[in-house]
PDB file of N, CA and C in Angstrom:
ATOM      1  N   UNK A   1      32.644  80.870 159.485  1.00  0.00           N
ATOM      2  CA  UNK A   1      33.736  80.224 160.167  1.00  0.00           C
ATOM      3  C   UNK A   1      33.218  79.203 161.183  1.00  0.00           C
ATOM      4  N   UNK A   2      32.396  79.825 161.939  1.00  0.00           N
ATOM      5  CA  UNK A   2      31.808  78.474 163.080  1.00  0.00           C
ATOM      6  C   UNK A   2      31.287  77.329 162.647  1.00  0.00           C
ATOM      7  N   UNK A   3      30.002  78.071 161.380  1.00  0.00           N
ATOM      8  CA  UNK A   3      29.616  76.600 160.098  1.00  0.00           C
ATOM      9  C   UNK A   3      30.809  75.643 160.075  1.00  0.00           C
ATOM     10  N   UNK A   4      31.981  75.995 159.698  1.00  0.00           N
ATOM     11  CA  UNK A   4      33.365  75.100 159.358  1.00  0.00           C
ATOM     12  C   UNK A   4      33.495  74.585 160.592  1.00  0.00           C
ATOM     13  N   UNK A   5      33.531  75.260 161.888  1.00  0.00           N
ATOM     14  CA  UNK A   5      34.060  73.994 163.199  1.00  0.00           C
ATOM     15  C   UNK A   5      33.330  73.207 163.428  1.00  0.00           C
ATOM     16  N   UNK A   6      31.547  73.770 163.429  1.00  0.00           N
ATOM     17  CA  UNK A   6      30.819  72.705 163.979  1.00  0.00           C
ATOM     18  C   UNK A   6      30.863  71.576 163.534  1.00  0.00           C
ATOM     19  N   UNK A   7      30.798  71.666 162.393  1.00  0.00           N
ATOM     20  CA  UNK A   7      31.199  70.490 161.166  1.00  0.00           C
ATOM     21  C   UNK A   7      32.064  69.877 161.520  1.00  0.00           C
ATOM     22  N   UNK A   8      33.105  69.811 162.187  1.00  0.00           N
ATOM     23  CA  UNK A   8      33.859  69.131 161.949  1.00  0.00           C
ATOM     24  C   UNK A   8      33.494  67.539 162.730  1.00  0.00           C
ATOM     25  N   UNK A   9      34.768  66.774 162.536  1.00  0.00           N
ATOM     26  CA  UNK A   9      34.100  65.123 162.974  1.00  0.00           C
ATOM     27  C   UNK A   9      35.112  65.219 163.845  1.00  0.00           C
ATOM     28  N   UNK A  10      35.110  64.247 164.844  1.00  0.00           N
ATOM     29  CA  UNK A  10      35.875  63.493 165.709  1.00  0.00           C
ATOM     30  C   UNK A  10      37.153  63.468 165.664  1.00  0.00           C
ATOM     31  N   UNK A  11      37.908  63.838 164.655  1.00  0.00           N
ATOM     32  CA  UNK A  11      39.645  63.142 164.351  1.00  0.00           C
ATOM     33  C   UNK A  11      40.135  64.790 164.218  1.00  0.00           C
ATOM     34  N   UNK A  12      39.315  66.034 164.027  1.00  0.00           N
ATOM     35  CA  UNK A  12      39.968  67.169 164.408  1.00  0.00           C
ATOM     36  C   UNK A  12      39.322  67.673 165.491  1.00  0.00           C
ATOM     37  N   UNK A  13      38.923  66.993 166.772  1.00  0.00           N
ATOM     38  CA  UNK A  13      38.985  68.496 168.130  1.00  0.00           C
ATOM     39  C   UNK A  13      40.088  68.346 168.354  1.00  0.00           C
ATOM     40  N   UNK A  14      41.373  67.973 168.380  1.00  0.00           N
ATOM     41  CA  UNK A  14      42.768  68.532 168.557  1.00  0.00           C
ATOM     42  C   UNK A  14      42.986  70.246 168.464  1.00  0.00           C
ATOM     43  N   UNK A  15      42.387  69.972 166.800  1.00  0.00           N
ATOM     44  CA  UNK A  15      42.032  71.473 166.499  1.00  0.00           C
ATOM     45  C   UNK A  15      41.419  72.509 166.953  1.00  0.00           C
ATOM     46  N   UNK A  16      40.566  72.491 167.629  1.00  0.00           N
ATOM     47  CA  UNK A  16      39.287  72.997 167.941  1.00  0.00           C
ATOM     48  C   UNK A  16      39.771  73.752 169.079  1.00  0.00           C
ATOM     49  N   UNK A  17      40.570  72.411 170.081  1.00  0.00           N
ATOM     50  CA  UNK A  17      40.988  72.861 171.505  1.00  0.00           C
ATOM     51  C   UNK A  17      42.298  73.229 171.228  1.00  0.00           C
ATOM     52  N   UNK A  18      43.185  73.677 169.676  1.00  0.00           N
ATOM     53  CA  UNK A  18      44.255  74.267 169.788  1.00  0.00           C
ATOM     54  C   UNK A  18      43.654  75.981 169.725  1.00  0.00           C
ATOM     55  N   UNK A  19      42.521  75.890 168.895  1.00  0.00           N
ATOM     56  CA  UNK A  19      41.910  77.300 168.360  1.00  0.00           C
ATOM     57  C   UNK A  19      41.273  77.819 169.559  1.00  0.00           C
ATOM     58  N   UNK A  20      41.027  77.139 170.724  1.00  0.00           N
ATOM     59  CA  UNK A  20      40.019  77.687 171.705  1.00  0.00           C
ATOM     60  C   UNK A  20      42.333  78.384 172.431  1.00  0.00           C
ATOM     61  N   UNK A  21      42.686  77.442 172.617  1.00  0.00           N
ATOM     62  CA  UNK A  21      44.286  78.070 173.264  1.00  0.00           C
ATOM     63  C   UNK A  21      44.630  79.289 172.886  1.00  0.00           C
ATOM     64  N   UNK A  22      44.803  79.223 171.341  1.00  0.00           N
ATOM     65  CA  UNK A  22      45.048  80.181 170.936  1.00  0.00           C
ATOM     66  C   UNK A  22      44.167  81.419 171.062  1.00  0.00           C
ATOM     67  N   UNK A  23      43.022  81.184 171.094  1.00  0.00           N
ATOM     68  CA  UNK A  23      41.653  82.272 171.386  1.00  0.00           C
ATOM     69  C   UNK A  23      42.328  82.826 172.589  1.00  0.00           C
ATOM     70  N   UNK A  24      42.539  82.270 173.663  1.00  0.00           N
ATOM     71  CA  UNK A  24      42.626  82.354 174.973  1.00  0.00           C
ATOM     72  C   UNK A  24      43.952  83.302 175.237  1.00  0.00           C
ATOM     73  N   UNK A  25      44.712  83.192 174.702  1.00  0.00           N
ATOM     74  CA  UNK A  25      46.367  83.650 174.448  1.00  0.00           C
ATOM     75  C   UNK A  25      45.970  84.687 173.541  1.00  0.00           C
ATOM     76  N   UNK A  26      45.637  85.075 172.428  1.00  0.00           N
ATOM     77  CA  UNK A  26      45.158  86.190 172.477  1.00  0.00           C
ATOM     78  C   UNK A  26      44.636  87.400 172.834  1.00  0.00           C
ATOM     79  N   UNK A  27      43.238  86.446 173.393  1.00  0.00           N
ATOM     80  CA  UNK A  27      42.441  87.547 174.600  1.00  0.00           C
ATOM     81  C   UNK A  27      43.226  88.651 175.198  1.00  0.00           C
ATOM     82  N   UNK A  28      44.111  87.591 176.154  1.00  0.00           N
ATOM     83  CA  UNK A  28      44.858  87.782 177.529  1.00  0.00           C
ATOM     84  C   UNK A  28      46.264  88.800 176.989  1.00  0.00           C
ATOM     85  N   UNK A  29      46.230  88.301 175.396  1.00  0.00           N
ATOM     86  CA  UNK A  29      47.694  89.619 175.034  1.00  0.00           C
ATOM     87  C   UNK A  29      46.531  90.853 175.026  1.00  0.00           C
ATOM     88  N   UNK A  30      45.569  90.901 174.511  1.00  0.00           N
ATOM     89  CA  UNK A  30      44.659  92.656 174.613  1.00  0.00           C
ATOM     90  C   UNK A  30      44.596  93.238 175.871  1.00  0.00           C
ATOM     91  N   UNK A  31      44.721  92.571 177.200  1.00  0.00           N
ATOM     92  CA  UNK A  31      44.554  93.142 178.014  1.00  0.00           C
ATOM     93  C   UNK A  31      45.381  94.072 177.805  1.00  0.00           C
ATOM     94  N   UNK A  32      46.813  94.270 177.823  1.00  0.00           N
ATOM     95  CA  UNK A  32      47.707  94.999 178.155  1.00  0.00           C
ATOM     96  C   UNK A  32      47.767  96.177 176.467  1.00  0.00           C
ATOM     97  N   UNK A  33      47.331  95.850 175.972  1.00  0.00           N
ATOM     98  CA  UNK A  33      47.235  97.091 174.981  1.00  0.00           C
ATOM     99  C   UNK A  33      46.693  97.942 174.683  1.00  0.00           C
ATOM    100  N   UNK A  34      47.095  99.227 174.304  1.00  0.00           N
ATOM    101  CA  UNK A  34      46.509 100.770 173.489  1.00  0.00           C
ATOM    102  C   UNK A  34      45.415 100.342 172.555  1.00  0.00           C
ATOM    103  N   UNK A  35      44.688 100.997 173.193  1.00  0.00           N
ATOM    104  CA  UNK A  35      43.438 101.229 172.037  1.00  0.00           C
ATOM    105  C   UNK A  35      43.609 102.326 171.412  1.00  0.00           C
ATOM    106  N   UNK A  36      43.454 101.796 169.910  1.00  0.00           N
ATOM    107  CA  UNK A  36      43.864 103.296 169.013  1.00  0.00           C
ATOM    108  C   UNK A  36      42.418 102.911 168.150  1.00  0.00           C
ATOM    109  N   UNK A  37      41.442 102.529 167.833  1.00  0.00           N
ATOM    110  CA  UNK A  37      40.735 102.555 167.184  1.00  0.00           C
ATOM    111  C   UNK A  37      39.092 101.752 167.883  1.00  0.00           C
ATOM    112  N   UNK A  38      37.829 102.139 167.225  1.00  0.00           N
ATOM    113  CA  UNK A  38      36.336 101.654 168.111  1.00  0.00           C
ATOM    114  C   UNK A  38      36.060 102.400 169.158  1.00  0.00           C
ATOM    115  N   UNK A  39      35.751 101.550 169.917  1.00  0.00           N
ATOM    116  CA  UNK A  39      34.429 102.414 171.371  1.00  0.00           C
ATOM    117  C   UNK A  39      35.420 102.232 172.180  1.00  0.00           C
ATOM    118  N   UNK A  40      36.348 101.388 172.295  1.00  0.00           N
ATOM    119  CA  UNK A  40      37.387 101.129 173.468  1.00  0.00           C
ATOM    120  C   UNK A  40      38.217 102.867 173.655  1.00  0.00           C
ATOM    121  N   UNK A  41      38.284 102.847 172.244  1.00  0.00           N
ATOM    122  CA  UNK A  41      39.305 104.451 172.458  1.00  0.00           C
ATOM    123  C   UNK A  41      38.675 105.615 173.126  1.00  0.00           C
ATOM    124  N   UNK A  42      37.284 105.531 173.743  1.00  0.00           N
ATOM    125  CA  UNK A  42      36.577 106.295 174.540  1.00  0.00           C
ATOM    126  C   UNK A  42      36.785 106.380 175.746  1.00  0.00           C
ATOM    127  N   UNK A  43      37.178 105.649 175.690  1.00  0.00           N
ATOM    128  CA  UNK A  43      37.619 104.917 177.570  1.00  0.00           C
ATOM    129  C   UNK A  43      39.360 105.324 177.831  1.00  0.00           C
ATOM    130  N   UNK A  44      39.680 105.994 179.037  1.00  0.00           N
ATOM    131  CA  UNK A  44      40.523 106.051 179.297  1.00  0.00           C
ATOM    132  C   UNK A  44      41.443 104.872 179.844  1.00  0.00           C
ATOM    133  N   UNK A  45      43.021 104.851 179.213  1.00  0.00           N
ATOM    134  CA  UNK A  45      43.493 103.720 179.293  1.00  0.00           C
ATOM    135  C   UNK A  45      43.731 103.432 181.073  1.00  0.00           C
ATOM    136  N   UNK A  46      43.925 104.154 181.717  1.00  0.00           N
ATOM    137  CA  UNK A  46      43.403 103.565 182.980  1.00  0.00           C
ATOM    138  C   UNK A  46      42.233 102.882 183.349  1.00  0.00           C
ATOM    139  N   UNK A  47      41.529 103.091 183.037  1.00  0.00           N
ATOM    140  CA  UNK A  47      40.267 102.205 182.943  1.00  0.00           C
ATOM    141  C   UNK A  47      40.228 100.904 182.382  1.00  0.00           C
ATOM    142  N   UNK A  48      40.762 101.387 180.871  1.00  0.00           N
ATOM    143  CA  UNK A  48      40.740  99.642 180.158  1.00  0.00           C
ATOM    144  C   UNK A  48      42.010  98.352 180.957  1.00  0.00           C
ATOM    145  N   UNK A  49      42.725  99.249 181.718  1.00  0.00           N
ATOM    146  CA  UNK A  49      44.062  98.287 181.949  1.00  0.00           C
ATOM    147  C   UNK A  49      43.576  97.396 182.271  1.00  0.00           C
ATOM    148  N   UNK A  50      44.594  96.104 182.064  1.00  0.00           N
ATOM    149  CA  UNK A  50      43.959  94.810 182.221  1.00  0.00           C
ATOM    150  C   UNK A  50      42.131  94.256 181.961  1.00  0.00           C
ATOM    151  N   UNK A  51      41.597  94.676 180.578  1.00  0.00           N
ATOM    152  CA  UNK A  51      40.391  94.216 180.379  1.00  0.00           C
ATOM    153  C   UNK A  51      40.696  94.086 179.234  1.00  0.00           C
ATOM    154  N   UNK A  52      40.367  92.811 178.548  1.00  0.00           N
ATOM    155  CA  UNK A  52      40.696  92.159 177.578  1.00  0.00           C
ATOM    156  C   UNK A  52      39.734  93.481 176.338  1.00  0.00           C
ATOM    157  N   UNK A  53      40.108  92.885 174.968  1.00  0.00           N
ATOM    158  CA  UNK A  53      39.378  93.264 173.858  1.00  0.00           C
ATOM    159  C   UNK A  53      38.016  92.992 173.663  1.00  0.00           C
ATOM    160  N   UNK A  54      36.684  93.416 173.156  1.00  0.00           N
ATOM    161  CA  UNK A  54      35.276  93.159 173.612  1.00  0.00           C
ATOM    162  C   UNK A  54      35.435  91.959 172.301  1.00  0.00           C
ATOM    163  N   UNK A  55      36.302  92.108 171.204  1.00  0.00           N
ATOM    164  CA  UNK A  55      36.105  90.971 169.913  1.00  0.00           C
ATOM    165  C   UNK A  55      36.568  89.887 170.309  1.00  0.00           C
ATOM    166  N   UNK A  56      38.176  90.342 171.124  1.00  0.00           N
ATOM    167  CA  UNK A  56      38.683  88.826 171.164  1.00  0.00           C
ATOM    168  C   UNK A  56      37.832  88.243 172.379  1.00  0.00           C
ATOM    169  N   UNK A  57      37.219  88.993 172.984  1.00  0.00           N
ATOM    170  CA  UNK A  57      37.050  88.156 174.325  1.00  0.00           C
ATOM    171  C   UNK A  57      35.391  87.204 173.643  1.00  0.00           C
ATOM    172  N   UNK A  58      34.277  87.996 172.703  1.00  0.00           N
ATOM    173  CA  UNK A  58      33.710  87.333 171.786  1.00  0.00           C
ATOM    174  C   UNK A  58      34.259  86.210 171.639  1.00  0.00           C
ATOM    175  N   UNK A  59      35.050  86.048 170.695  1.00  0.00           N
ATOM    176  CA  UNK A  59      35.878  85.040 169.885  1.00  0.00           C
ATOM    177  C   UNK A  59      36.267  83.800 170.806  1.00  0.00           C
ATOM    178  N   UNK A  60      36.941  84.121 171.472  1.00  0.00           N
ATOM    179  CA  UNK A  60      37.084  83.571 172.856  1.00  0.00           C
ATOM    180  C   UNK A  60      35.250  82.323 173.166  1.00  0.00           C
ATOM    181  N   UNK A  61      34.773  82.956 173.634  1.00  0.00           N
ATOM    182  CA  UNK A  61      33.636  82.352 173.916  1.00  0.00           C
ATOM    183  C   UNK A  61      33.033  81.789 173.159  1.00  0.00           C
ATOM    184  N   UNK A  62      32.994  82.247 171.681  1.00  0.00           N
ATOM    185  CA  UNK A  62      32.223  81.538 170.920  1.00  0.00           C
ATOM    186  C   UNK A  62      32.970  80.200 170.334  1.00  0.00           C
ATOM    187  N   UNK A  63      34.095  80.110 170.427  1.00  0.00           N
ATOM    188  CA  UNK A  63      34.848  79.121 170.222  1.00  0.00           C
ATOM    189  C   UNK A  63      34.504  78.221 171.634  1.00  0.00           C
ATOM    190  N   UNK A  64      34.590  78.752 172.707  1.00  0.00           N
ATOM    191  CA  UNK A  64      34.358  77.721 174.122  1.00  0.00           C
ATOM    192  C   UNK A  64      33.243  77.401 173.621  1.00  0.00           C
ATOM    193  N   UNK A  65      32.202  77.828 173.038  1.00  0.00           N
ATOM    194  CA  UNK A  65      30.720  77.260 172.831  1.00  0.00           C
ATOM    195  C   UNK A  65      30.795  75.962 172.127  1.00  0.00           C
ATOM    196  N   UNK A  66      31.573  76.454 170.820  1.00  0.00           N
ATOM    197  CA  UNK A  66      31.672  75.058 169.865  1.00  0.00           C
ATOM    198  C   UNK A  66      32.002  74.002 170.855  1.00  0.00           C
ATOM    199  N   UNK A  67      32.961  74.146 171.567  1.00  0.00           N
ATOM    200  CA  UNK A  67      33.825  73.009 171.948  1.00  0.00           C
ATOM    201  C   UNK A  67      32.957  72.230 173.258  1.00  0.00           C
ATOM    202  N   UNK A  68      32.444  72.936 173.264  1.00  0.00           N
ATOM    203  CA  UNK A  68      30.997  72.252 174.512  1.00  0.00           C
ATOM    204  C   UNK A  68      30.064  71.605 173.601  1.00  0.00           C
ATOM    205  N   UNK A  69      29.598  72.470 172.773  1.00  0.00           N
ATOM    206  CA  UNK A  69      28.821  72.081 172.178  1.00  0.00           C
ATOM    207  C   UNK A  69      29.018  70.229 171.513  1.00  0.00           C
ATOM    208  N   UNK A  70      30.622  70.587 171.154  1.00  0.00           N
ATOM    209  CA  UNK A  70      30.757  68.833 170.810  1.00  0.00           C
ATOM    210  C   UNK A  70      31.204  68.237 171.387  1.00  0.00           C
ATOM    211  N   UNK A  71      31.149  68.677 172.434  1.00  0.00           N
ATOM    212  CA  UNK A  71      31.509  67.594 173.796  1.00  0.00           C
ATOM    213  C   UNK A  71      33.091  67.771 174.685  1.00  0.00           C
ATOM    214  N   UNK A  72      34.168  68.808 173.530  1.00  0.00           N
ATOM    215  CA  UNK A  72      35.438  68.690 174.253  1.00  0.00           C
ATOM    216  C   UNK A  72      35.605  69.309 175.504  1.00  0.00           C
ATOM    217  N   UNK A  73      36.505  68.891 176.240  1.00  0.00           N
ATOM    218  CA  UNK A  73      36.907  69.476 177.547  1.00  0.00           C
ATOM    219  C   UNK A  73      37.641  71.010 176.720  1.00  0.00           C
ATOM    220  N   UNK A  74      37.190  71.783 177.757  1.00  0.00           N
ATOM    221  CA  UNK A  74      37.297  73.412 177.595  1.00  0.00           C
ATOM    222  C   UNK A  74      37.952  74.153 178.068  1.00  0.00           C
ATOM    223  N   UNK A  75      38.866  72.614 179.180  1.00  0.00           N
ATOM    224  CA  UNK A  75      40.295  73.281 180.255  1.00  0.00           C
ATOM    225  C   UNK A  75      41.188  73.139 179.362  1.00  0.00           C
ATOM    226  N   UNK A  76      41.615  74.136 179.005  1.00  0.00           N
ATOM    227  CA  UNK A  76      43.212  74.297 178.136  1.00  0.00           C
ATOM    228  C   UNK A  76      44.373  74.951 178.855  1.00  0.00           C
TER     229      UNK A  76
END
C-alpha cells in the first residue's frame, strides 16, 4: 500500500492529505472504544480510555511519513 502512495506524482497529494484526514479521524474514533480483541484487551478499559488504537495510531504516522516525505503540509 505505501509502494502505491509513494508513487504517486504531483496531481494526487489532494489524496494523500485526504488519507492522512481520514487516518486522523479514525485514530481519534478508537480512543473511545471497547477492546474486544489483541493485547489491548489485557488492559483494563480504564486505563485504555482515551488512548487511541496501537494500528490506527501506526497507520496514522506512517501515512504522516509519506506526506513529508513528498513534501505535503501535514496540518490537516
Amino acid at each position: 500500500m505505501l509502494f502505491v502512495i509513494i508513487n504517486l506524482n504531483n496531481s494526487n497529494l489532494g489524496g494523500i492529505k485526504e488519507a492522512l484526514r481520514s487516518a486522523e479521524k479514525g485514530m481519534e474514533a478508537t480512543k473511545t472504544m471497547a477492546s474486544l480483541a489483541g493485547r489491548a484487551n489485557y488492559v483494563t478499559q480504564e486505563r485504555m480510555q482515551g488512548t487511541p488504537d496501537p494500528g490506527a495510531y501506526a497507520m496514522y504516522c506512517a501515512i504522516a511519513e509519506v506526506c513529508q516525505h513528498l513534501g505535503t503540509d501535514t496540518d490537516i
